[in-house]
Protein backbone atom coordinates (compact mmCIF):
# COMPACT_ATOMS: atom_id res chain seq x y z
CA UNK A 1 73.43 61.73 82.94
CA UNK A 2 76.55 60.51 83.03
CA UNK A 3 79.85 61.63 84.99
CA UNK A 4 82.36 64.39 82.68
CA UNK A 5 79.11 65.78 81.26
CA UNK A 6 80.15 69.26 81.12
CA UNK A 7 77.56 72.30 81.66
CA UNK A 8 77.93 75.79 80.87
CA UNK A 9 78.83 78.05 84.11
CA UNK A 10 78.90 74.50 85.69
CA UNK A 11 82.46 73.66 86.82
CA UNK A 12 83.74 70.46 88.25
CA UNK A 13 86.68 71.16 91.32
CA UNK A 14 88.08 68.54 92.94
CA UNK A 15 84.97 65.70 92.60
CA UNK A 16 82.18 68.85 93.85
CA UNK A 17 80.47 70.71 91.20
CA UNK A 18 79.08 74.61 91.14
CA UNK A 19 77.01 77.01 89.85
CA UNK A 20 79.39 80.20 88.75
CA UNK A 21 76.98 82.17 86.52
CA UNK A 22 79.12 85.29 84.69
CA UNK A 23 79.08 89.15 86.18
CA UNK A 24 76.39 89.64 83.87
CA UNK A 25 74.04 87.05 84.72
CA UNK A 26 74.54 87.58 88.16
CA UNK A 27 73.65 91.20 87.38
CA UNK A 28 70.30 89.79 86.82
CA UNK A 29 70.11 87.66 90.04
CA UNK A 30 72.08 84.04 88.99
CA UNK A 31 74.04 83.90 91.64
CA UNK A 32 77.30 81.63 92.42
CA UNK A 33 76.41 79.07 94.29
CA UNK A 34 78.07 75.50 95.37
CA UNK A 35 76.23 72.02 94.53
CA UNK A 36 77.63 69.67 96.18
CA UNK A 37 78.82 66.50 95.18
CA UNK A 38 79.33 65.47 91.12
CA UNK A 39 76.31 63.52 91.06
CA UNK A 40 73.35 62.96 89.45
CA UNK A 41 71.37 65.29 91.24
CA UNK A 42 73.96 67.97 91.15
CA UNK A 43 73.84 68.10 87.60
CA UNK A 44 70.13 68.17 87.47
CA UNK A 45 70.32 71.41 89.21
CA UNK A 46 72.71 72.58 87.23
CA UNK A 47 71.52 72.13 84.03
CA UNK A 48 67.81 73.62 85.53
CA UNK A 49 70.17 76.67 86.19
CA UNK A 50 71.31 77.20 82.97
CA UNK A 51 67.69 76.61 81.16
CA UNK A 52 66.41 79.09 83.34
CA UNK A 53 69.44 81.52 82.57
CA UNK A 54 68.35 80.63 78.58
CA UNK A 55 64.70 81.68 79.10
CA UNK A 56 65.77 85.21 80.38
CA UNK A 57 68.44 84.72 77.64
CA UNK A 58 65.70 84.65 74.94
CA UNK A 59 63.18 86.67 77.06
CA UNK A 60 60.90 84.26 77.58
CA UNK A 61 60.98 84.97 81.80
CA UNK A 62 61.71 88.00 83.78
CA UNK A 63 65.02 87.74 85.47
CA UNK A 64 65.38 87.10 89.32
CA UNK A 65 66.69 90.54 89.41
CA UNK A 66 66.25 93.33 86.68
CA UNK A 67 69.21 94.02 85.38
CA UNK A 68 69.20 97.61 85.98
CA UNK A 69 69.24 96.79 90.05
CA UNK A 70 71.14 98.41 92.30
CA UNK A 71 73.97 96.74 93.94
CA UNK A 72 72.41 97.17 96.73
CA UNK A 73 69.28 94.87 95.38
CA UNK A 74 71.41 92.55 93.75
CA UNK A 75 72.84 91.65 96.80
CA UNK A 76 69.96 91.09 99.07
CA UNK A 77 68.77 88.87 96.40
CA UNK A 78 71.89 86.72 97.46
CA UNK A 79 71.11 83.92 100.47
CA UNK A 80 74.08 83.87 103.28
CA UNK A 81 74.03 81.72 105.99
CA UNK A 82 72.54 83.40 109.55
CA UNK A 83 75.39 84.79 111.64
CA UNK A 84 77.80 84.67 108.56
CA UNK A 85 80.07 87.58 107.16
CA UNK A 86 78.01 88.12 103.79
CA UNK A 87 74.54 88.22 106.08
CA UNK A 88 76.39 90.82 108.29
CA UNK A 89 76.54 92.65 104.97
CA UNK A 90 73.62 92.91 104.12
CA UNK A 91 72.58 94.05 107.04
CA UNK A 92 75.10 96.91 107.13
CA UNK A 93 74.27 98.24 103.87
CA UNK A 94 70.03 98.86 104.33
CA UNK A 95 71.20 101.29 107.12
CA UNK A 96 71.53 104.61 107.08
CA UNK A 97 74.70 104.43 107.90
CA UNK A 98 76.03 102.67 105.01
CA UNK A 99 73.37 105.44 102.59
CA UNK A 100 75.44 108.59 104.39
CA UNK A 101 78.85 107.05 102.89
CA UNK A 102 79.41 109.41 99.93
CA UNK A 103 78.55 107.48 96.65
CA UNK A 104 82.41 107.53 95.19
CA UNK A 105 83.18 105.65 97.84
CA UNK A 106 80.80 103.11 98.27
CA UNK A 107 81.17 102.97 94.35
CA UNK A 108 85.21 103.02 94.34
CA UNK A 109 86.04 101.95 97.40
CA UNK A 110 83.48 99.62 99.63
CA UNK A 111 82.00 97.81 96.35
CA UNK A 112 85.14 96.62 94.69
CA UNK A 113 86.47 95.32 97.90
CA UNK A 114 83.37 93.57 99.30
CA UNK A 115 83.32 91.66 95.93
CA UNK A 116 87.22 90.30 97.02
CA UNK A 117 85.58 89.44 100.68
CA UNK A 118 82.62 88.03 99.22
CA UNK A 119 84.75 85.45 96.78
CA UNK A 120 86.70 84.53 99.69
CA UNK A 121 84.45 84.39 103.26
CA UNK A 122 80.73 85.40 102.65
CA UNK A 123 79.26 82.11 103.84
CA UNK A 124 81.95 82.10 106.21
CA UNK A 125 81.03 82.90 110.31
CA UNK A 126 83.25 85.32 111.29
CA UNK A 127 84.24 84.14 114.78
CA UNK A 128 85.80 80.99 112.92
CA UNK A 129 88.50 83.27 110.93
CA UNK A 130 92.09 83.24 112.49
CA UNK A 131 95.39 84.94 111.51
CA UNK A 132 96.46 82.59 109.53
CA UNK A 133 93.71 82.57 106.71
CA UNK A 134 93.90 86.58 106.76
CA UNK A 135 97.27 86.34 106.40
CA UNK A 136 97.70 83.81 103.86
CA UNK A 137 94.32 85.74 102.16
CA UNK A 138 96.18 88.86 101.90
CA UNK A 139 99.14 87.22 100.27
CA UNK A 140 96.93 86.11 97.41
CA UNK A 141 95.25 89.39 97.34
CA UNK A 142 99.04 90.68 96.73
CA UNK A 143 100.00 87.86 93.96
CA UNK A 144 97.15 88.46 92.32
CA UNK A 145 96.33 91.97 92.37
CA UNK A 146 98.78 94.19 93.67
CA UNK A 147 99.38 96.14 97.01
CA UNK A 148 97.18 98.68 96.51
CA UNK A 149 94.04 96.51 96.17
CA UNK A 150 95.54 94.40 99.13
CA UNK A 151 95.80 97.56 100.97
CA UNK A 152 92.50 98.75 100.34
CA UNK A 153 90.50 95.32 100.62
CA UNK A 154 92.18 94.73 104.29
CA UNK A 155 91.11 98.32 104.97
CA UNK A 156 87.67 97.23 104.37
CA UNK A 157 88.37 93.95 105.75
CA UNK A 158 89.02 95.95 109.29
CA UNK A 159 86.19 98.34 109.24
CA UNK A 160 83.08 95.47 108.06
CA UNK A 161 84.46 93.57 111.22
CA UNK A 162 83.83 96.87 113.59
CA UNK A 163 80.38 96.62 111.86
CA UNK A 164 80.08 92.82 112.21
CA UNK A 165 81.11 93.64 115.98
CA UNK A 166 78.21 96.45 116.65
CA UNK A 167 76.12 93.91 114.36
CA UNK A 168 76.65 91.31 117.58
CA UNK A 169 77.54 88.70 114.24
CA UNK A 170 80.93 88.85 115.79
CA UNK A 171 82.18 88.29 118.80
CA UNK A 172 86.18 88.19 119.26
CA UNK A 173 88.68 90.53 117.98
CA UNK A 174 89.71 91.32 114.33
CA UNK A 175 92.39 88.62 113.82
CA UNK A 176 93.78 90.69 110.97
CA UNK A 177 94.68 93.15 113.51
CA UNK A 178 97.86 91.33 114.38
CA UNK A 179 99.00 91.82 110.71
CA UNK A 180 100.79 95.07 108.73
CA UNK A 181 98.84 96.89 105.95
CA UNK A 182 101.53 97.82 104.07
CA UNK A 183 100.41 100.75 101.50
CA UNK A 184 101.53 101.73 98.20
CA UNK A 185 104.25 104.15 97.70
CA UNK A 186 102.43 107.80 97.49
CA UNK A 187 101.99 109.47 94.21
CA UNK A 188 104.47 112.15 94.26
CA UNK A 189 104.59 113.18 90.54
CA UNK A 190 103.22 117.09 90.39
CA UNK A 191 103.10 119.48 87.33
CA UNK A 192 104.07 122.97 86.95
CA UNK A 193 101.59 126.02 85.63
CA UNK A 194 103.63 126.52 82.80
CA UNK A 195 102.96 122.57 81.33
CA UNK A 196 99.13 123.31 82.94
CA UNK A 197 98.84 126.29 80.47
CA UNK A 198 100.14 123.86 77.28
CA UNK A 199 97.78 120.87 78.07
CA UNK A 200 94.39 123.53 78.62
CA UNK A 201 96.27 124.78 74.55
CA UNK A 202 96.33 121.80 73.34
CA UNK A 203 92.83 120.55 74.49
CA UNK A 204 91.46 124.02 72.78
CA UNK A 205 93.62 123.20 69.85
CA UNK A 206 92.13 119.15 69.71
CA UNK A 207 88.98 121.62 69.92
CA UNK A 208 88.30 119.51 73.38
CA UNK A 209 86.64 123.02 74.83
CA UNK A 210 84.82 121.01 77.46
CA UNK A 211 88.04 119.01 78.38
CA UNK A 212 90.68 122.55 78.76
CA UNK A 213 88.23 123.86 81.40
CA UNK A 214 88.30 120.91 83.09
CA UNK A 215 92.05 120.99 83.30
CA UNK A 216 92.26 124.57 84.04
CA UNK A 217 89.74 124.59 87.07
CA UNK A 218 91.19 121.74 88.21
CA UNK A 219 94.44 123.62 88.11
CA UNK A 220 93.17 126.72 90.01
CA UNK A 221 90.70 125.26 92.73
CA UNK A 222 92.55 122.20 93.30
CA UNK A 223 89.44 120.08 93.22
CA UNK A 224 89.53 116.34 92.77
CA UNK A 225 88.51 116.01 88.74
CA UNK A 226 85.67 114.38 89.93
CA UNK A 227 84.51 117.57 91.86
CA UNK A 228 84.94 119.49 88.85
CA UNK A 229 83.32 117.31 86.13
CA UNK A 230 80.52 117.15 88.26
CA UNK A 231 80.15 120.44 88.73
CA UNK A 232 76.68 121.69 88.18
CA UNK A 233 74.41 124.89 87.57
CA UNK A 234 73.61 125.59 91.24
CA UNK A 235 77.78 125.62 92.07
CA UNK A 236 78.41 128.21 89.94
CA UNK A 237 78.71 131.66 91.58
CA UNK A 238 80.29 135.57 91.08
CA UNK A 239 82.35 137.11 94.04
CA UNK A 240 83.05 141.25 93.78
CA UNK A 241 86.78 141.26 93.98
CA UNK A 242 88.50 144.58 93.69
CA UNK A 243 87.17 145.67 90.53
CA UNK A 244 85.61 142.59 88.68
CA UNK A 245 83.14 139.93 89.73
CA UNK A 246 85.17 136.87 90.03
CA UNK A 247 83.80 133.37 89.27
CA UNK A 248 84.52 130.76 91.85
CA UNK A 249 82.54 126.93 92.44
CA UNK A 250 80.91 126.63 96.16
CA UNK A 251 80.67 123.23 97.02
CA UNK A 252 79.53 124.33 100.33
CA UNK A 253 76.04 122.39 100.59
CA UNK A 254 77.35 119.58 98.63
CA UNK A 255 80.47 119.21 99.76
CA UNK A 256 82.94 117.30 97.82
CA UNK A 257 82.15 114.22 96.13
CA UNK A 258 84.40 111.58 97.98
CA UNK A 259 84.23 112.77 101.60
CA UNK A 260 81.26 115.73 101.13
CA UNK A 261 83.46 118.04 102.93
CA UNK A 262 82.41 121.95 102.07
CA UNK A 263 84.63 123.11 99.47
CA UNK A 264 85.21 126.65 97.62
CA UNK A 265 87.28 126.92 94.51
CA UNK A 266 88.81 129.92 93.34
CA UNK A 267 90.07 130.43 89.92
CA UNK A 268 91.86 133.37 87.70
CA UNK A 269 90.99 136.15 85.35
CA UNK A 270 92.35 133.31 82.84
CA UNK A 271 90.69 130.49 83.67
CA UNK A 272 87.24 132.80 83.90
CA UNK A 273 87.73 133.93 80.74
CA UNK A 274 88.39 130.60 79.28
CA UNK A 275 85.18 129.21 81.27
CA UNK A 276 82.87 132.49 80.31
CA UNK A 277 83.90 131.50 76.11
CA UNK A 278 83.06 127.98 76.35
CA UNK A 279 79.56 128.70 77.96
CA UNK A 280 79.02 131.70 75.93
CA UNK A 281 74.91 131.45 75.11
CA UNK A 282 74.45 128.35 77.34
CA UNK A 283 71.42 128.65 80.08
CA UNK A 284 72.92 126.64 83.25
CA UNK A 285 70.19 124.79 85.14
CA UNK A 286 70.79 124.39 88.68
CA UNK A 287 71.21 120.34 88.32
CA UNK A 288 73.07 120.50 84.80
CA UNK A 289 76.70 119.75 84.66
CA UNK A 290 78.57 122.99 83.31
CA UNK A 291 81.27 120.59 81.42
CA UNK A 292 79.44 117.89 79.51
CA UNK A 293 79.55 116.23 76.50
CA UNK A 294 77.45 116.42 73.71
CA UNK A 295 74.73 114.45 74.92
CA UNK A 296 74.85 116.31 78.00
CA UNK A 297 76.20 113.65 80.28
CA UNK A 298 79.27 114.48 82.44
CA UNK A 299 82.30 113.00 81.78
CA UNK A 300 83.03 109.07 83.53
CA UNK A 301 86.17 108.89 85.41
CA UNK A 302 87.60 106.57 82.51
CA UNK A 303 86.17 108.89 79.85
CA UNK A 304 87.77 111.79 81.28
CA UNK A 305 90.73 109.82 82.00
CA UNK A 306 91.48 108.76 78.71
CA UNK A 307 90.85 112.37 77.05
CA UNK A 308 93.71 113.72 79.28
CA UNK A 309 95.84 110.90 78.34
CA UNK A 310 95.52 111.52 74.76
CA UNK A 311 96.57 115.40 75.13
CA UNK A 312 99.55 114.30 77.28
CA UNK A 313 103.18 113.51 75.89
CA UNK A 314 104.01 110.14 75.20
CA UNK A 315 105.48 108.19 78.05
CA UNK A 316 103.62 110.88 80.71
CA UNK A 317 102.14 108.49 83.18
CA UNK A 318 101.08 111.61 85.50
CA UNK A 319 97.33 111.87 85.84
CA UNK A 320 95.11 114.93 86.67
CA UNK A 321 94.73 114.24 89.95
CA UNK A 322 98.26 115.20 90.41
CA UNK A 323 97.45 118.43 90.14
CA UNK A 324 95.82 119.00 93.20
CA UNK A 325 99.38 117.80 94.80
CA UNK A 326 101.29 120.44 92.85
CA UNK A 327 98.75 123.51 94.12
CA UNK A 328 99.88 122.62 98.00
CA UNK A 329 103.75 122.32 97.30
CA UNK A 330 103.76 125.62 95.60
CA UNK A 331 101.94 127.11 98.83
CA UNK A 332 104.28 125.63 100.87
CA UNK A 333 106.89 126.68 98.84
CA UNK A 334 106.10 130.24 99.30
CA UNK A 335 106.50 129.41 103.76
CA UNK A 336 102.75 129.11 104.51
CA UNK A 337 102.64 127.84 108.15
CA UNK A 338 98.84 127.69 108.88
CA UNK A 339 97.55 124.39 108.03
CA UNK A 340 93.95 126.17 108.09
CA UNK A 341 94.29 128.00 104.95
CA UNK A 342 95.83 124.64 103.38
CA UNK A 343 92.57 122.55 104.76
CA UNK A 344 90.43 125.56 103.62
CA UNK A 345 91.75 125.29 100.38
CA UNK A 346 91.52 121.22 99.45
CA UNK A 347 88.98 120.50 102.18
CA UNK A 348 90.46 117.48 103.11
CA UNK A 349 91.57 116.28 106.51
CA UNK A 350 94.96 118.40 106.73
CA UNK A 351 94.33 119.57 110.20
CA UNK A 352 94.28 117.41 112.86
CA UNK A 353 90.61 117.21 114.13
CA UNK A 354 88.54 118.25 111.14
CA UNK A 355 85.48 117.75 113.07
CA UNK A 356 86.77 121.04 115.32
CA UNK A 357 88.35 122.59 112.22
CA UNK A 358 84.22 121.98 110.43
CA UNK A 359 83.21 123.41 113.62
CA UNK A 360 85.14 126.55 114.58
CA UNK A 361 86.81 127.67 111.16
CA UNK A 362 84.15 126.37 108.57
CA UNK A 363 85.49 126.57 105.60
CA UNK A 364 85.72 130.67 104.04
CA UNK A 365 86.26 132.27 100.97
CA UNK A 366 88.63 134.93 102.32
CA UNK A 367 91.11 131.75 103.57
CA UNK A 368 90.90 130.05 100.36
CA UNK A 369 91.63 133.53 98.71
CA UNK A 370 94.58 133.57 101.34
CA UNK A 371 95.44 130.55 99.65
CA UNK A 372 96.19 131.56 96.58
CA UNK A 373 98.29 134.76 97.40
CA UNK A 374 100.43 131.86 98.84
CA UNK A 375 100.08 130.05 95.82
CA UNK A 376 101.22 132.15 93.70
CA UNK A 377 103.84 133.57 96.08
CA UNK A 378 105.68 130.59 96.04
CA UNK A 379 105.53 129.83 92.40
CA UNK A 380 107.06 133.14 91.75
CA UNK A 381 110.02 132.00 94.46
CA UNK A 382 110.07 128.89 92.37
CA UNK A 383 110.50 130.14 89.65
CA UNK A 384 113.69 132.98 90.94
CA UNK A 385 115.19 130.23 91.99
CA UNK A 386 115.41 128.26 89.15
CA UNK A 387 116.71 131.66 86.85
């Protein structure tokens, strides 16, 4: 077998040759791999490679790893080095440490940006990385994908090298310490409950039912939209208030998907009624999602995503989340000084030990209902000032 012979997933790079399989195959356990030198026996392994990847191709053999894995599975599958970054990884995630992360953000977050560490330094032992490489690394990350993924993968960067540290797989300091993270500029865009009120119309007009409670709870509670198109049987739940039994969502056992913080969310007579129509002769089962589509599945992020984008107007780059920004500033619009009733409200980490805050003020449906007297409050001043 001569030298040029080219072999699929087999690339040639300056005289060495290697095994890069696609996302798919190495879904199913072919995993990137260097071979060494462009030589005879480099291409013999190669091209073994690829007939294997044909059997399971033409399921003739079971793959390495079945392709409905985990990521978890698919990456033990992988073979690191001892005492390198990517074995440190593997270590990390069969604890149950790395199982109490919430799944958002081992899914969102940790996953994505392992993958940029793992192209980069996985065989790599960690004691041999200096400021310079980070540095230079972090630059590319930059060119080639923007701050915010820069931003995010150094964050990870700096907390798998605490890990690496308890781990005893490294030994010095983070040399990325000696470096800026510079972040993105913060979303500020924020909506008002007048254009709330015409995007839940025109979902019920696109007869999008599902989609215009979506945007109207998110509206009221201030959940994240992936709170509230998770949202199942079991958080559904009537309050007595004054003279009607008000519907609310109690993400208190739960807790919210990205940090699993207890959460309440409130919503209006409007919002109920909207909510009470749509689900009109439906039985909710404590684990079934309240907005679904038809096949009963939730919403994806993307899915969801794209159905707000298609009720918004053209050349509207603001995004649901951004509601959840425009409940606070119309709060503290109205002069609301206790940063309680804000934390109680988005349970987030407003306050500044939320540990204490979780301990001594868990989170109550009277402050949240405080909330939302300051909510609207300040909308009205809002909107006398703009008359």
């Amino acid at each position: 077998m001569g030298h040029g012979v080219k072999i699929p997933y087999s690339p040639v790079k300056n005289g060495k040759r290697y095994w890069q399989p696609t996302k798919a195959m190495q879904e199913q356990g072919f995993l990137p791999k260097p071979l060494g030198r462009d030589d005879d026996r480099s291409r013999k392994v190669a091209l073994g490679l690829y007939e294997a990847w044909l059997k399971v191709l033409n399921n003739e053999e079971h793959p390495p790893v079945s392709k409905d894995a985990s990521r978890e599975v698919a990456e033990a599958a992988r073979r690191y080095p001892p005492r390198s970054i990517g074995e440190a990884f593997q270590r990390w995630i069969r604890t149950e440490e790395w199982r109490a992360i919430p799944y958002s953000t081992r899914t969102k977050v940790l996953w994505p940006a392992w993958y940029r560490v793992r192209d980069a330094w996985a065989e790599a032992d960690p004691d041999t990385m200096t400021f310079e490489l980070i540095s230079e690394w972090r630059k590319e990350l930059v060119e080639d994908h923007g701050v915010g993924v820069a931003h995010k993968t150094l964050k990870f960067w700096r907390k798998l090298w605490k890990i690496m540290r308890a781990l005893k797989v490294a030994r010095g300091d983070d040399p990325s310490l000696g470096m800026r993270n510079k972040a993105p500029a913060p979303r500020w865009q924020t909506y008002s409950e007048g254009e709330a009120v015409i995007l839940v119309k025109r979902a019920i007009r696109a007869r999008q039912l599902q989609l215009a409670c979506i945007i109207a709870v998110t509206w009221d509670t201030l959940f994240s939209p992936g709170d509230v198109r998770l949202l199942a049987g079991k958080h559904v739940a009537y309050r007595k208030q004054g003279r009607r039994k008000a519907l609310f969502f109690d993400r208190t056992e739960d807790g919210r998907i990205k940090t699993g913080r207890a959460a309440i969310g409130t919503v209006g007579p409007r919002t109920q009624r909207l909510c009470e129509a749509v689900w009109q002769g439906v039985e909710h089962l404590p684990d079934g999602y309240v907005f679904r589509k038809p096949n009963g599945q939730p919403f994806r992020d993307h899915e969801l995503a794209k159905a707000f984008a298609a009720i918004r107007d053209p050349g509207d780059d603001r995004q649901l989340r951004d509601m959840r920004r425009s409940g606070s500033g119309e709060a503290n619009a109205s002069g609301v000084s206790n940063p309680g009733l804000l934390s109680a409200k988005l349970a987030n980490s407003i306050q500044t030990s939320n540990a204490l805050h979780k301990t001594y003020a868990p989170v109550d449906h009277d402050a949240v209902i405080e909330f939302d007297k300051a909510r609207l409050a300040g909308r009205q001043k809002r909107r006398a000032g703009n008359e």
